[in-house]
N, C-alpha and C. Protein backbone atom coordinates (compact mmCIF):
# COMPACT_ATOMS: atom_id res chain seq x y z
N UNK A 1 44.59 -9.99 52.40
CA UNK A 1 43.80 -11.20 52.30
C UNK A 1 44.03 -12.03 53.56
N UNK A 2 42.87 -12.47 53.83
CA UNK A 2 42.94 -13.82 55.49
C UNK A 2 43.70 -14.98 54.78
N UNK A 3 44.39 -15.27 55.83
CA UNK A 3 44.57 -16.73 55.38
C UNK A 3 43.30 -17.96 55.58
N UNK A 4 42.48 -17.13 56.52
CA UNK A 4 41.08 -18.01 56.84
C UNK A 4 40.19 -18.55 55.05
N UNK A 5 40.20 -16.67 54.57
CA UNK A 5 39.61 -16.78 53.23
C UNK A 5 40.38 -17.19 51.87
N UNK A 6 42.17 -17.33 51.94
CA UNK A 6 42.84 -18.44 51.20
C UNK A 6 42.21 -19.90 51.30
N UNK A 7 42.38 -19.96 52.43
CA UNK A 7 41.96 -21.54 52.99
C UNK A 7 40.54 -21.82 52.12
N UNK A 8 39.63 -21.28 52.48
CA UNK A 8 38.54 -21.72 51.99
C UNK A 8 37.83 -21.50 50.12
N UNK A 9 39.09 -20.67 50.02
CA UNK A 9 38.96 -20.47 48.51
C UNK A 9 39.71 -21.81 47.41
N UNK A 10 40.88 -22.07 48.09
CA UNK A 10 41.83 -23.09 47.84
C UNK A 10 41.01 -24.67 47.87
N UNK A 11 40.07 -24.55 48.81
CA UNK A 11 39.29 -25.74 49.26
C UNK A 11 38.24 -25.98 47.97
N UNK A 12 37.54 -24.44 47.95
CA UNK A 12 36.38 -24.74 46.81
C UNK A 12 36.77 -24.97 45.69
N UNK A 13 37.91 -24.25 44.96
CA UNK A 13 39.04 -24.35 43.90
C UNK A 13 39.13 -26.19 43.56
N UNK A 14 39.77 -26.81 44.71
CA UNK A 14 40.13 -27.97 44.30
C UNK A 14 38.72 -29.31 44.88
N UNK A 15 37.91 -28.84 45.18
CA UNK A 15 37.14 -29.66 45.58
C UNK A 15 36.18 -29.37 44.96
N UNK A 16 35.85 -28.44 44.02
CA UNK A 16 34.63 -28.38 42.57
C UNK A 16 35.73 -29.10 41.32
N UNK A 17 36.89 -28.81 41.33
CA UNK A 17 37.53 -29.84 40.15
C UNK A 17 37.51 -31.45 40.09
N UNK A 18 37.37 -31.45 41.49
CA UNK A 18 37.46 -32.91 41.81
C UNK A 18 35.92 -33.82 41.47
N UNK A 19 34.94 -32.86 41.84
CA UNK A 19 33.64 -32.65 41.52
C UNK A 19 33.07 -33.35 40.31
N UNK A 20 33.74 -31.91 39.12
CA UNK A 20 34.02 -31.98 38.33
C UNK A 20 34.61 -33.04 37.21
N UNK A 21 35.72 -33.15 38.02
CA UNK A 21 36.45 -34.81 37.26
C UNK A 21 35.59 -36.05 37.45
N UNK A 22 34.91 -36.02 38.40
CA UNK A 22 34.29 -37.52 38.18
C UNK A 22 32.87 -37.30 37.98
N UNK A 23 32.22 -36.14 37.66
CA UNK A 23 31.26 -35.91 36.98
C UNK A 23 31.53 -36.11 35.36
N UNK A 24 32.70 -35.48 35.25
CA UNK A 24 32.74 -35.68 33.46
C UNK A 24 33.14 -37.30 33.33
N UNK A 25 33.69 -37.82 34.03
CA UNK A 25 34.14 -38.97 33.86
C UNK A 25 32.78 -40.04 33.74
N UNK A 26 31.81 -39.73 34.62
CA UNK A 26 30.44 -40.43 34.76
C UNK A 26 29.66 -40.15 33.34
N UNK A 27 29.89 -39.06 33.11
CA UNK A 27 28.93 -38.35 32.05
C UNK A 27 29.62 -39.11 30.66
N UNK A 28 30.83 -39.25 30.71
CA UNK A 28 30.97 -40.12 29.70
C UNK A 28 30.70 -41.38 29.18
N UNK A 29 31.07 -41.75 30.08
CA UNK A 29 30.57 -43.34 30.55
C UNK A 29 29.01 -43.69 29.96
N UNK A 30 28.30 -42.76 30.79
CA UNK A 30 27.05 -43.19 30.41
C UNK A 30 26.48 -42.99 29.01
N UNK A 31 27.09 -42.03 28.40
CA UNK A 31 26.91 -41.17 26.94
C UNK A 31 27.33 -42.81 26.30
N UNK A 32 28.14 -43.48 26.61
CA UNK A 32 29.19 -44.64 25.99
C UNK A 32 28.32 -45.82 26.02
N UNK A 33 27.47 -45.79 27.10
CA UNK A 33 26.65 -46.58 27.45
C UNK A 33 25.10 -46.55 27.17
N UNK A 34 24.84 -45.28 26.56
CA UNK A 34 23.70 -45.02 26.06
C UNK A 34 23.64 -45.45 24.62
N UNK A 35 25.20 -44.74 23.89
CA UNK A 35 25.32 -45.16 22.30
C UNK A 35 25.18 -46.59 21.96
N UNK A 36 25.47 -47.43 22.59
CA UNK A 36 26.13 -48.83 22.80
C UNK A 36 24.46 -49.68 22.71
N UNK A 37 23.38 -49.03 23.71
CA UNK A 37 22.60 -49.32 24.05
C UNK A 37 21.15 -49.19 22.51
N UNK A 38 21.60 -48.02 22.53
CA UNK A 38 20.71 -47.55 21.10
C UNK A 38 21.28 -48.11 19.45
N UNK A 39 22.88 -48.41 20.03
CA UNK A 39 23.14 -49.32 18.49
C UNK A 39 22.38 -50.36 18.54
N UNK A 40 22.17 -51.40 19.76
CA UNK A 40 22.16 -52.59 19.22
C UNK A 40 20.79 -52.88 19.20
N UNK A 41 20.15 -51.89 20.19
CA UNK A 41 18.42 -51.68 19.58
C UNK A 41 18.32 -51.75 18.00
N UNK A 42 18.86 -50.66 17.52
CA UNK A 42 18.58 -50.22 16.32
C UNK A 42 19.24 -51.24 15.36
N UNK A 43 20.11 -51.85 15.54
CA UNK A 43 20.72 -53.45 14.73
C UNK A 43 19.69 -54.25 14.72
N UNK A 44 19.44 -54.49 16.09
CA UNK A 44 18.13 -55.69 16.22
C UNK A 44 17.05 -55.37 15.14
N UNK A 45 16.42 -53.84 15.35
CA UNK A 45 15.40 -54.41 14.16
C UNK A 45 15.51 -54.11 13.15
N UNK A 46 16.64 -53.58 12.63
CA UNK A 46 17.18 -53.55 11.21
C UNK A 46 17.46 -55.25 10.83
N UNK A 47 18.26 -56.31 11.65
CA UNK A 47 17.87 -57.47 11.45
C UNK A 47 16.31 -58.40 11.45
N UNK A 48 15.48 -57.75 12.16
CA UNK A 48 14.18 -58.20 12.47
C UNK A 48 13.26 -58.10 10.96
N UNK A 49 13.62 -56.76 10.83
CA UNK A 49 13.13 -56.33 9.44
C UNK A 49 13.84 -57.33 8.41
N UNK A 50 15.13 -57.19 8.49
CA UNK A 50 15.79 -58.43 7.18
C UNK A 50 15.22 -59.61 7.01
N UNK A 51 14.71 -60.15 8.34
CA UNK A 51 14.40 -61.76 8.48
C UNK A 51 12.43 -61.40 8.24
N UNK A 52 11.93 -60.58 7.66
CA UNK A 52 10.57 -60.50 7.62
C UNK A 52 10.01 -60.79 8.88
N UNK A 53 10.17 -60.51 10.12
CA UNK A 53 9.95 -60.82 11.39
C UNK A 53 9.02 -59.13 11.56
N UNK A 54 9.55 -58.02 11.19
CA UNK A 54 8.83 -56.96 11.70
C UNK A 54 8.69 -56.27 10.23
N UNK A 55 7.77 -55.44 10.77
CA UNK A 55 7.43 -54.49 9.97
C UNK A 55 7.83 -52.89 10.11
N UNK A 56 8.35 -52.31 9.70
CA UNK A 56 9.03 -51.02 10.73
C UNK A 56 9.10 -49.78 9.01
N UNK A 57 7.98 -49.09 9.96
CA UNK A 57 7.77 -47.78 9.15
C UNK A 57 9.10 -46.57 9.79
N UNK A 58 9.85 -46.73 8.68
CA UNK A 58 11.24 -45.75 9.32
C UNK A 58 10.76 -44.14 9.39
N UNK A 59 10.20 -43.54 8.47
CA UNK A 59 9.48 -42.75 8.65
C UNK A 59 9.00 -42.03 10.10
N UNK A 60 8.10 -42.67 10.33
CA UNK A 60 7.48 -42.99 11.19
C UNK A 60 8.42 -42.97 12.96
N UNK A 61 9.04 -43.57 12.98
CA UNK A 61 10.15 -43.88 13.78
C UNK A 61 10.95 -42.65 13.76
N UNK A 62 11.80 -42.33 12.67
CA UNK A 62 12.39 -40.89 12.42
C UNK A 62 11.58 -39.61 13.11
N UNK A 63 10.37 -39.37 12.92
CA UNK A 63 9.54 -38.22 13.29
C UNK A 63 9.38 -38.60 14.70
N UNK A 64 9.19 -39.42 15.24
CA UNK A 64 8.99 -39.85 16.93
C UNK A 64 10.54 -39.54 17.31
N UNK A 65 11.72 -40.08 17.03
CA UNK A 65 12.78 -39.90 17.55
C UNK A 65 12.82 -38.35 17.78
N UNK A 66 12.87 -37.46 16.54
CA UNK A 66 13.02 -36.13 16.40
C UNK A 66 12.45 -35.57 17.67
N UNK A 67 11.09 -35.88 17.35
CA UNK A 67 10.14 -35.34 18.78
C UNK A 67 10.94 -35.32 19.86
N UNK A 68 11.25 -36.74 20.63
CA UNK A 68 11.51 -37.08 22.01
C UNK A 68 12.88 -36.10 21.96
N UNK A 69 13.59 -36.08 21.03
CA UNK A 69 14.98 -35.56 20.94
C UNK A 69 15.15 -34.08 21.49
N UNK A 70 13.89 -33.34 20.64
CA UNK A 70 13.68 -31.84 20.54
C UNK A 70 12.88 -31.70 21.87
N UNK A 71 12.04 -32.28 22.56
CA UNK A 71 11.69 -32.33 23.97
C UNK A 71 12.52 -32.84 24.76
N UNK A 72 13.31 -33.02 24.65
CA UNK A 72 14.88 -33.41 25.90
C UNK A 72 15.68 -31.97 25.93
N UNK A 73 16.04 -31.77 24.86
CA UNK A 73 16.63 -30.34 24.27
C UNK A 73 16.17 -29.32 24.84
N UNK A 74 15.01 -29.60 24.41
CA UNK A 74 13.98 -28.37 25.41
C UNK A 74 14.44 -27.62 26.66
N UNK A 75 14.00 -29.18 27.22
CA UNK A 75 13.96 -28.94 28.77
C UNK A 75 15.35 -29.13 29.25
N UNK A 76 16.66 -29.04 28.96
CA UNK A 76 17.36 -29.27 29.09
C UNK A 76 17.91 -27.37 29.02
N UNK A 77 17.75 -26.47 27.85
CA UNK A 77 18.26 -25.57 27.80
C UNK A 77 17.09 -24.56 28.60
N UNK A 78 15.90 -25.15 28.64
CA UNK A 78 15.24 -23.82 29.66
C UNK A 78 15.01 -23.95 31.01
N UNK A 79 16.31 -24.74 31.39
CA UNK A 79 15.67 -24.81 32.95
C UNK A 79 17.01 -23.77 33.15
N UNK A 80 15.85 -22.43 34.29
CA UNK A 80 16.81 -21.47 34.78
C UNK A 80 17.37 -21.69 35.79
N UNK A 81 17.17 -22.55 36.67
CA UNK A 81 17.64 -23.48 38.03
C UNK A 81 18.91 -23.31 37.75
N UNK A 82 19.49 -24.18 36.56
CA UNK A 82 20.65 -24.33 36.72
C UNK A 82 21.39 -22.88 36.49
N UNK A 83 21.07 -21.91 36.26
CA UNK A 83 22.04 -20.97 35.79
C UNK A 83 21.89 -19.93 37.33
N UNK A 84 20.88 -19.92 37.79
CA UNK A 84 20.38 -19.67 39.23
C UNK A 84 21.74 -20.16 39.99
N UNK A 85 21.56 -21.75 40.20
CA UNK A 85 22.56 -22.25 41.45
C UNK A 85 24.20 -21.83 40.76
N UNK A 86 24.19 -21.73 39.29
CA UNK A 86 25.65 -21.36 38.83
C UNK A 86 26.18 -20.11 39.31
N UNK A 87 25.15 -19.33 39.33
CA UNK A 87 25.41 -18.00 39.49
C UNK A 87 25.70 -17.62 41.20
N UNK A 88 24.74 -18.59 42.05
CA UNK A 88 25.26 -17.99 43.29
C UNK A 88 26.24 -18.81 44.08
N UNK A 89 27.21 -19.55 43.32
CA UNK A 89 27.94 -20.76 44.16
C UNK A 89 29.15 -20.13 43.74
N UNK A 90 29.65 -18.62 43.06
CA UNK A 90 30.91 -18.01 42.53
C UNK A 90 31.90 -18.64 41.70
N UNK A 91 32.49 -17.44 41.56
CA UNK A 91 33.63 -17.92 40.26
C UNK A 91 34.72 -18.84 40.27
N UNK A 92 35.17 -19.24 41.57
CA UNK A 92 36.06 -20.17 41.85
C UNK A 92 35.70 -21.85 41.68
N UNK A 93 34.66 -21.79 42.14
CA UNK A 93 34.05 -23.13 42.31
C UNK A 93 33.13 -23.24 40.50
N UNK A 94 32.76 -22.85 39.94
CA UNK A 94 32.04 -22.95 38.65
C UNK A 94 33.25 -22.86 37.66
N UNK A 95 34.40 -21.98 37.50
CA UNK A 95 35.37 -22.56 37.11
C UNK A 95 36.30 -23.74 37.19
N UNK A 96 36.49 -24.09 38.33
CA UNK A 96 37.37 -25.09 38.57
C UNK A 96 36.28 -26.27 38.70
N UNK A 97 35.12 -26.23 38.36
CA UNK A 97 33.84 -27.04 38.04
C UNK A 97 34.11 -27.57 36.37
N UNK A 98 34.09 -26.44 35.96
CA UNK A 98 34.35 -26.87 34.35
C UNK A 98 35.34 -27.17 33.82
N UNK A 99 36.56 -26.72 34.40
CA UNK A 99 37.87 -27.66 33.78
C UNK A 99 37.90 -28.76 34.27
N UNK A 100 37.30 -29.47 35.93
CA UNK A 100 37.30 -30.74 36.06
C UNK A 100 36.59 -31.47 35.19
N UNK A 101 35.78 -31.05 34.40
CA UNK A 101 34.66 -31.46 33.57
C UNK A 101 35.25 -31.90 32.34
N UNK A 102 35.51 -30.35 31.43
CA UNK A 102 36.34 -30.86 30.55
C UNK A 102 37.32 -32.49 30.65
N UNK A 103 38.46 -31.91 32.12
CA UNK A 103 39.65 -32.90 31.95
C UNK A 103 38.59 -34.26 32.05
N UNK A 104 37.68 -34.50 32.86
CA UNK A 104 37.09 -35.74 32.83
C UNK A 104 36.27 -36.25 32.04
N UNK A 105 35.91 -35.38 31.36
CA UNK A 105 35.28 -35.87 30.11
C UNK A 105 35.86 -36.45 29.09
N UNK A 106 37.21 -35.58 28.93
CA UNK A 106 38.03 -35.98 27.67
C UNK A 106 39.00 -36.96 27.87
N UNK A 107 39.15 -37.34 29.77
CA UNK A 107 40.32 -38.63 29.48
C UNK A 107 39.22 -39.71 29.97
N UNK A 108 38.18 -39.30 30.67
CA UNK A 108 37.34 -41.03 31.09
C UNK A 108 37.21 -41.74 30.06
């Protein structure tokens, strides 16, 4: 083995974890910031409704959420892009991609 191709393996190794860590760390955050965002929507007009201020067919609301939900989902699991760029960026860097992920996900 080169030490040229240590070097640069060692590099991608710790510089997709690093990647990684503050990607999961972001990704949390915003997940935190999305929930936060959709509670107090959804408080508001559960109070709006209490005070006879709105009218709100839950129904209605339920089947639209589902929709937008199952079209995020969608397009989220059929884009082959991503499994494309996973596949040609190798095993060093897509591993040490996902444990930075994990670790930053689970302590941000």
């Amino acid at each position: 083995m080169n030490v040229y191709n240590l070097g640069y393996v060692s590099t991608t190794i710790g510089g997709g974890f690093f990647a990684g860590l503050i990607t999961g760390w972001a990704l949390k955050k915003i997940i935190k910031i999305a929930a936060v965002v959709a509670g107090l929507f959804l408080g508001a007009l559960i109070y709006l409704q209490s005070q006879n201020i709105l009218n709100i067919n839950w129904n209605n609301l339920q089947s639209i959420l589902e929709t937008t939900l199952s079209t995020i989902g969608n397009s989220i699991t059929n884009t082959g892009e991503i499994s494309n760029i996973m596949g040609n960026i190798g095993i060093p860097l897509t591993g040490s991609i996902s444990a930075g992920l994990i670790l930053g996900f689970t302590r941000g």
